[in-house]
PDB file of N, CA and C in Angstrom:
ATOM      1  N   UNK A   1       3.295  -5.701 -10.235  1.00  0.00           N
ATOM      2  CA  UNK A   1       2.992  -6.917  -9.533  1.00  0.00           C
ATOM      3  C   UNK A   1       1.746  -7.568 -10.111  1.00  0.00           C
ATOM      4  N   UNK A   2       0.680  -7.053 -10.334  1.00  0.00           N
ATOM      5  CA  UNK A   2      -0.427  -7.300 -11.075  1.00  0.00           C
ATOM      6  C   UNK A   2      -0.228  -7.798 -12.585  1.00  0.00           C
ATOM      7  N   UNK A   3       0.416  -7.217 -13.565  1.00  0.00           N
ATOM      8  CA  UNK A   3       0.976  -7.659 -14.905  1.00  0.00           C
ATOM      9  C   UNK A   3       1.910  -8.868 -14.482  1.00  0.00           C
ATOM     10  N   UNK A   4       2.485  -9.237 -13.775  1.00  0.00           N
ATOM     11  CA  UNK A   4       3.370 -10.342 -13.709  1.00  0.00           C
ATOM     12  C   UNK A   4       2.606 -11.276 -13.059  1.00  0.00           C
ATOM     13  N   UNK A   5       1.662 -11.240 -12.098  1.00  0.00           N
ATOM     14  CA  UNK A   5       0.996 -12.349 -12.171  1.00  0.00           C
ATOM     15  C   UNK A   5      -0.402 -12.637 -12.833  1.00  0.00           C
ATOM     16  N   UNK A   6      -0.458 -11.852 -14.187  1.00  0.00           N
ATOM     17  CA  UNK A   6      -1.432 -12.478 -14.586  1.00  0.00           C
ATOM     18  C   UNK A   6      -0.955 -11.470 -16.255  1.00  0.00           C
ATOM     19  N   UNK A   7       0.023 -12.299 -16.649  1.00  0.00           N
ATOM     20  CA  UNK A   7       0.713 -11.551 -17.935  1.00  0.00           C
ATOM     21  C   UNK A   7      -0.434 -11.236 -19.735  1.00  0.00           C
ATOM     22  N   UNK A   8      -1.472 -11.920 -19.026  1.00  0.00           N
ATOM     23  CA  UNK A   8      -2.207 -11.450 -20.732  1.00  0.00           C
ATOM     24  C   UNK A   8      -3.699 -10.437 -20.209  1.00  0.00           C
ATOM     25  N   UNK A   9      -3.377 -10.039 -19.102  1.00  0.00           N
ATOM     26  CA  UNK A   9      -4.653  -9.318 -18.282  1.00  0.00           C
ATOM     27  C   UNK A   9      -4.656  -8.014 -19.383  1.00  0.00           C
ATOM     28  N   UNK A  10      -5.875  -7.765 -19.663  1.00  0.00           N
ATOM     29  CA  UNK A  10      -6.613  -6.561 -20.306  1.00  0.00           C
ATOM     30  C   UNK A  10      -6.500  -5.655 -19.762  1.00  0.00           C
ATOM     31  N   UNK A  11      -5.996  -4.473 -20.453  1.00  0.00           N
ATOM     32  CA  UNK A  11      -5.610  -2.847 -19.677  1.00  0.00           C
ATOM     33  C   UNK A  11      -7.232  -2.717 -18.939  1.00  0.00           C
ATOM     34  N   UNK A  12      -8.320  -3.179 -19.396  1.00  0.00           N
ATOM     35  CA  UNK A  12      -9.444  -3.009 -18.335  1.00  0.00           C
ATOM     36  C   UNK A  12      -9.612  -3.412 -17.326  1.00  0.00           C
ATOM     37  N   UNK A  13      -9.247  -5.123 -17.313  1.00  0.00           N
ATOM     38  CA  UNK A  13      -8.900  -5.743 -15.950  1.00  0.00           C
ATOM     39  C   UNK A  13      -8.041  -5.289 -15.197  1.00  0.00           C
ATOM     40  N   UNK A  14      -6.533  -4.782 -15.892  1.00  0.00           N
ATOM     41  CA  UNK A  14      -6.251  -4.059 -15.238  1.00  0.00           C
ATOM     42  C   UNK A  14      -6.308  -3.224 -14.007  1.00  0.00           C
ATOM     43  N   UNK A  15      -6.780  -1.943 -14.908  1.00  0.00           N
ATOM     44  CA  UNK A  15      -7.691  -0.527 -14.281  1.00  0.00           C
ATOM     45  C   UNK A  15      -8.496  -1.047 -13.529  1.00  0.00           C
ATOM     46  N   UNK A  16      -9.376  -1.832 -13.815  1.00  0.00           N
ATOM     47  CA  UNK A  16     -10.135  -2.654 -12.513  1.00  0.00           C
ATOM     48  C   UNK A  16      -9.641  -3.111 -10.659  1.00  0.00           C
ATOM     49  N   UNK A  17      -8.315  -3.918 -11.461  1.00  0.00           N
ATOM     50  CA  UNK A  17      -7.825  -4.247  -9.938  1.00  0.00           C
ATOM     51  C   UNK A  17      -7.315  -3.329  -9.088  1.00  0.00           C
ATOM     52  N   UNK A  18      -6.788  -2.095 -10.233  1.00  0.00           N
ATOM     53  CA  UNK A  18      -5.401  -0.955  -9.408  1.00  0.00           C
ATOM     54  C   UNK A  18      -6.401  -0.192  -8.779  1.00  0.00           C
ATOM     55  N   UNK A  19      -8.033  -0.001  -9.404  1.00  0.00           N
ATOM     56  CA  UNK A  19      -8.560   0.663  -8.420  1.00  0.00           C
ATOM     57  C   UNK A  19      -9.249   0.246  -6.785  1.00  0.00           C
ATOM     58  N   UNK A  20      -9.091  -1.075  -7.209  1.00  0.00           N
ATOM     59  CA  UNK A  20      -9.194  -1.667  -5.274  1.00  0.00           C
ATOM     60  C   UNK A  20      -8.270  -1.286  -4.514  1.00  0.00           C
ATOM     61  N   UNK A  21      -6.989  -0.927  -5.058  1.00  0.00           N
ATOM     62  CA  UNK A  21      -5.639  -0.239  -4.186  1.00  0.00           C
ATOM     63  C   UNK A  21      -5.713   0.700  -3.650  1.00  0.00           C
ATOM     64  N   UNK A  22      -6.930   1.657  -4.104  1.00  0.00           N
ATOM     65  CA  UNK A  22      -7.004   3.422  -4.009  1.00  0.00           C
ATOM     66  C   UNK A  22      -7.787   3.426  -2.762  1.00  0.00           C
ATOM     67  N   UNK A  23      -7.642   4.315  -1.664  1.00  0.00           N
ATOM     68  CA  UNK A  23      -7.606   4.981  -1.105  1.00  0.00           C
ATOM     69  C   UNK A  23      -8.252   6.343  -1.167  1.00  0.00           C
ATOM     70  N   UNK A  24      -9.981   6.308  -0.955  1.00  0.00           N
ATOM     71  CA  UNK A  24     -10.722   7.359  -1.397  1.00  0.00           C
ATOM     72  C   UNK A  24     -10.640   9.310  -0.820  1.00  0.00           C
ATOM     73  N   UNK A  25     -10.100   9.911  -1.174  1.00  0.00           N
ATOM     74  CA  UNK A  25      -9.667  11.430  -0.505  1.00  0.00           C
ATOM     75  C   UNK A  25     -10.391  11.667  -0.526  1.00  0.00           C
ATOM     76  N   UNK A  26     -10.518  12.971   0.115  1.00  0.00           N
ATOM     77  CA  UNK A  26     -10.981  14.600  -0.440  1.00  0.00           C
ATOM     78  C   UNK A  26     -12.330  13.599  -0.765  1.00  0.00           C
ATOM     79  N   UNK A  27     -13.465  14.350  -1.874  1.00  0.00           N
ATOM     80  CA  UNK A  27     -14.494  14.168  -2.377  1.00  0.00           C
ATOM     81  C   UNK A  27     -15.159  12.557  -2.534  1.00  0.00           C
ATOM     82  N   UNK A  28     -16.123  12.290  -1.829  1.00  0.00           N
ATOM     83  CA  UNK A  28     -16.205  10.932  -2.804  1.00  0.00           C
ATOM     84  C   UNK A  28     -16.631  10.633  -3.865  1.00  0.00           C
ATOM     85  N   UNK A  29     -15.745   9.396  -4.474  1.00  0.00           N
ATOM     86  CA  UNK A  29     -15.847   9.176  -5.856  1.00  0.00           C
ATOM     87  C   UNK A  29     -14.413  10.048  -6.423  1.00  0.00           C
ATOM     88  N   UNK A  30     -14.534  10.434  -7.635  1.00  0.00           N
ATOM     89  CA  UNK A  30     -13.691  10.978  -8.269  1.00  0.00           C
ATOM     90  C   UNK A  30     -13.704  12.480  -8.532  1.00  0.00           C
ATOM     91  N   UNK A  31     -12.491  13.223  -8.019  1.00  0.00           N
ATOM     92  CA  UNK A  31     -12.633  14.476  -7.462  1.00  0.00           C
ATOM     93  C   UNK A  31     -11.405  15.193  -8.653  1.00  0.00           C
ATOM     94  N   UNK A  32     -11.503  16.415  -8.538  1.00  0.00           N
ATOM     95  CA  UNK A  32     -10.778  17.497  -9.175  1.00  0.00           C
ATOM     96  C   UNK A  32      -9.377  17.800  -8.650  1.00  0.00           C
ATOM     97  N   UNK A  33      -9.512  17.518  -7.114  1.00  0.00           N
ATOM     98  CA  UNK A  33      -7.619  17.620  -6.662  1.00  0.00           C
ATOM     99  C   UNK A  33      -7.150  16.236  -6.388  1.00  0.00           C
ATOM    100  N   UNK A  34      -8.294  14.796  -6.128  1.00  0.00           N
ATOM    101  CA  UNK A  34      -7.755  13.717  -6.187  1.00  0.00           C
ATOM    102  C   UNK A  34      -8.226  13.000  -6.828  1.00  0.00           C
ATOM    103  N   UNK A  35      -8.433  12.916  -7.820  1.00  0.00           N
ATOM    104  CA  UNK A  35      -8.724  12.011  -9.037  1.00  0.00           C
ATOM    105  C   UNK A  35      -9.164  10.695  -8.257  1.00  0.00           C
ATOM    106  N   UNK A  36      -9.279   9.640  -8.474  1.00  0.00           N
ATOM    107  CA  UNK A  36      -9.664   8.374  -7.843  1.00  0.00           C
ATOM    108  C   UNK A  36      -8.975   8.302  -6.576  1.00  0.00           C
ATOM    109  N   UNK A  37      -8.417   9.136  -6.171  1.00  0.00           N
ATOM    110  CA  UNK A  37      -7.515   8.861  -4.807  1.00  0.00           C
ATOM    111  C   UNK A  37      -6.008   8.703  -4.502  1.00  0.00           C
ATOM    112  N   UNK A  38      -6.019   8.029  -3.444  1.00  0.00           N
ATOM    113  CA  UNK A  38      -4.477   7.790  -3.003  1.00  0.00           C
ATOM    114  C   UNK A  38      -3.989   6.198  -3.121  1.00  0.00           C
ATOM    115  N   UNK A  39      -2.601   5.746  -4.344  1.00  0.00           N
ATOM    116  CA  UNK A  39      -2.637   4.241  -4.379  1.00  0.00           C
ATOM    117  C   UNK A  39      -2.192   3.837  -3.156  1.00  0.00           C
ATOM    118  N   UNK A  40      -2.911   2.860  -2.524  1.00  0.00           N
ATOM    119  CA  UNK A  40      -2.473   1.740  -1.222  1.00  0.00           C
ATOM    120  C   UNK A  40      -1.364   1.095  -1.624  1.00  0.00           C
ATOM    121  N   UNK A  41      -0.481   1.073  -1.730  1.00  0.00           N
ATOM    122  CA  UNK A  41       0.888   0.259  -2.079  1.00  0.00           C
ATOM    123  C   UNK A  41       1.124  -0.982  -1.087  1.00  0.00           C
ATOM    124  N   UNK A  42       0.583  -0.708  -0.310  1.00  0.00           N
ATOM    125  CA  UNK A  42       1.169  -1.422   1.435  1.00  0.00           C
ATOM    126  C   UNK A  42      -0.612  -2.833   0.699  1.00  0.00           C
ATOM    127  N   UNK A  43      -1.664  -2.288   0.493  1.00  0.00           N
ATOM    128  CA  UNK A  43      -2.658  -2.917   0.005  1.00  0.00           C
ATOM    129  C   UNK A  43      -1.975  -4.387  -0.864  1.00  0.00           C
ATOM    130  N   UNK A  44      -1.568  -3.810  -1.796  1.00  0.00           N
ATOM    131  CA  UNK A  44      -1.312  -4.506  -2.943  1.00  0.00           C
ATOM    132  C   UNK A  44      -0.032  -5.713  -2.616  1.00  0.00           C
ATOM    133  N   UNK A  45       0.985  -5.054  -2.077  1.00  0.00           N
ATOM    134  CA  UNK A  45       2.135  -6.279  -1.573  1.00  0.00           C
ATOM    135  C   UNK A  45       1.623  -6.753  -0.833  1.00  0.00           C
ATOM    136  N   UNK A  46       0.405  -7.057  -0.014  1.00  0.00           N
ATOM    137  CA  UNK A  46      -0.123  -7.735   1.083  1.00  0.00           C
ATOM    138  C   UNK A  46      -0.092  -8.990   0.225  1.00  0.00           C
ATOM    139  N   UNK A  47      -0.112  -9.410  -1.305  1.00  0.00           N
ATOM    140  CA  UNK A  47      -0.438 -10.461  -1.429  1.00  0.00           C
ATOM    141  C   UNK A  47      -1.700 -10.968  -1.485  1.00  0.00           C
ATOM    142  N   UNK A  48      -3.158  -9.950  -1.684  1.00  0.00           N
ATOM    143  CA  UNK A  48      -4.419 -10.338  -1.969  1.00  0.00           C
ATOM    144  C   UNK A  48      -4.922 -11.343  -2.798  1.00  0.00           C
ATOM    145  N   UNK A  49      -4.861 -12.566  -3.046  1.00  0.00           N
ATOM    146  CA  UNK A  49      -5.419 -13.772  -4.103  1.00  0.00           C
ATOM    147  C   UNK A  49      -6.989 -13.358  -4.580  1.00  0.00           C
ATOM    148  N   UNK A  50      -7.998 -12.494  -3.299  1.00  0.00           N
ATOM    149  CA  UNK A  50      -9.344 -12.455  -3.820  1.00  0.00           C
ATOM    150  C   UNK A  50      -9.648 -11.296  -4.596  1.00  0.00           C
ATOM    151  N   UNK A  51      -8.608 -10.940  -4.961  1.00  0.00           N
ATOM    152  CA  UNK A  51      -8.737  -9.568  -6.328  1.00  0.00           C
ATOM    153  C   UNK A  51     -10.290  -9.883  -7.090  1.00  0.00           C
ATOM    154  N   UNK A  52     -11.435  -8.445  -6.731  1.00  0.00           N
ATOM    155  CA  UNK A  52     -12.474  -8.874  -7.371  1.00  0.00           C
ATOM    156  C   UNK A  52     -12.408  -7.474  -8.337  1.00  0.00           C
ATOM    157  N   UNK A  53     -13.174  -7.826  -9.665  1.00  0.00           N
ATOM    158  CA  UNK A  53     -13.668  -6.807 -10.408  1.00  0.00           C
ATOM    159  C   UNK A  53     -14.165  -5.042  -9.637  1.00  0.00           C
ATOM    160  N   UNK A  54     -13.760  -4.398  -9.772  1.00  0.00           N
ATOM    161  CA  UNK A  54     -14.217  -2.965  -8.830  1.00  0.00           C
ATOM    162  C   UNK A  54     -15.546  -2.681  -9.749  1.00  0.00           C
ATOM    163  N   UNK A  55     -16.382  -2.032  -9.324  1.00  0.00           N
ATOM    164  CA  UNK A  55     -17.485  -1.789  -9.619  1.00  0.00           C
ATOM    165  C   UNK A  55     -17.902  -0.358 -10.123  1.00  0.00           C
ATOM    166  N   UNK A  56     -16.297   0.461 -10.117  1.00  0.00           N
ATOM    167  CA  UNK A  56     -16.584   1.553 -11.058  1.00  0.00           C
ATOM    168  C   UNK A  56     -16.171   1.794 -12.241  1.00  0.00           C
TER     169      UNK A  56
END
């Protein structure tokens, strides 16, 4: 959904937006049994327009 609406986006911009989707587990930050977390799927089809840069 992200590649189709914005088809020349940088695998960084990318990685940027998919991590506003996540859902922080277990440890905070980035952990050993959950890596960046759990993806929000339900997040992302909401249709968000204010997609900002993530800050990690």
């Amino acid at each position: 959904m992200l590649i189709a609406s914005e088809p020349d986006m940088s695998l960084e911009c990318l990685e940027a937006k998919i991590r506003q989707f996540i859902d922080d587990i277990g440890e905070p930050g980035k952990d050993r049994v959950f890596g960046w977390g759990l993806l929000n799927a339900s997040k992302l089809c909401e249709g968000n327009n204010d997609i900002k840069p993530s800050a990690l």
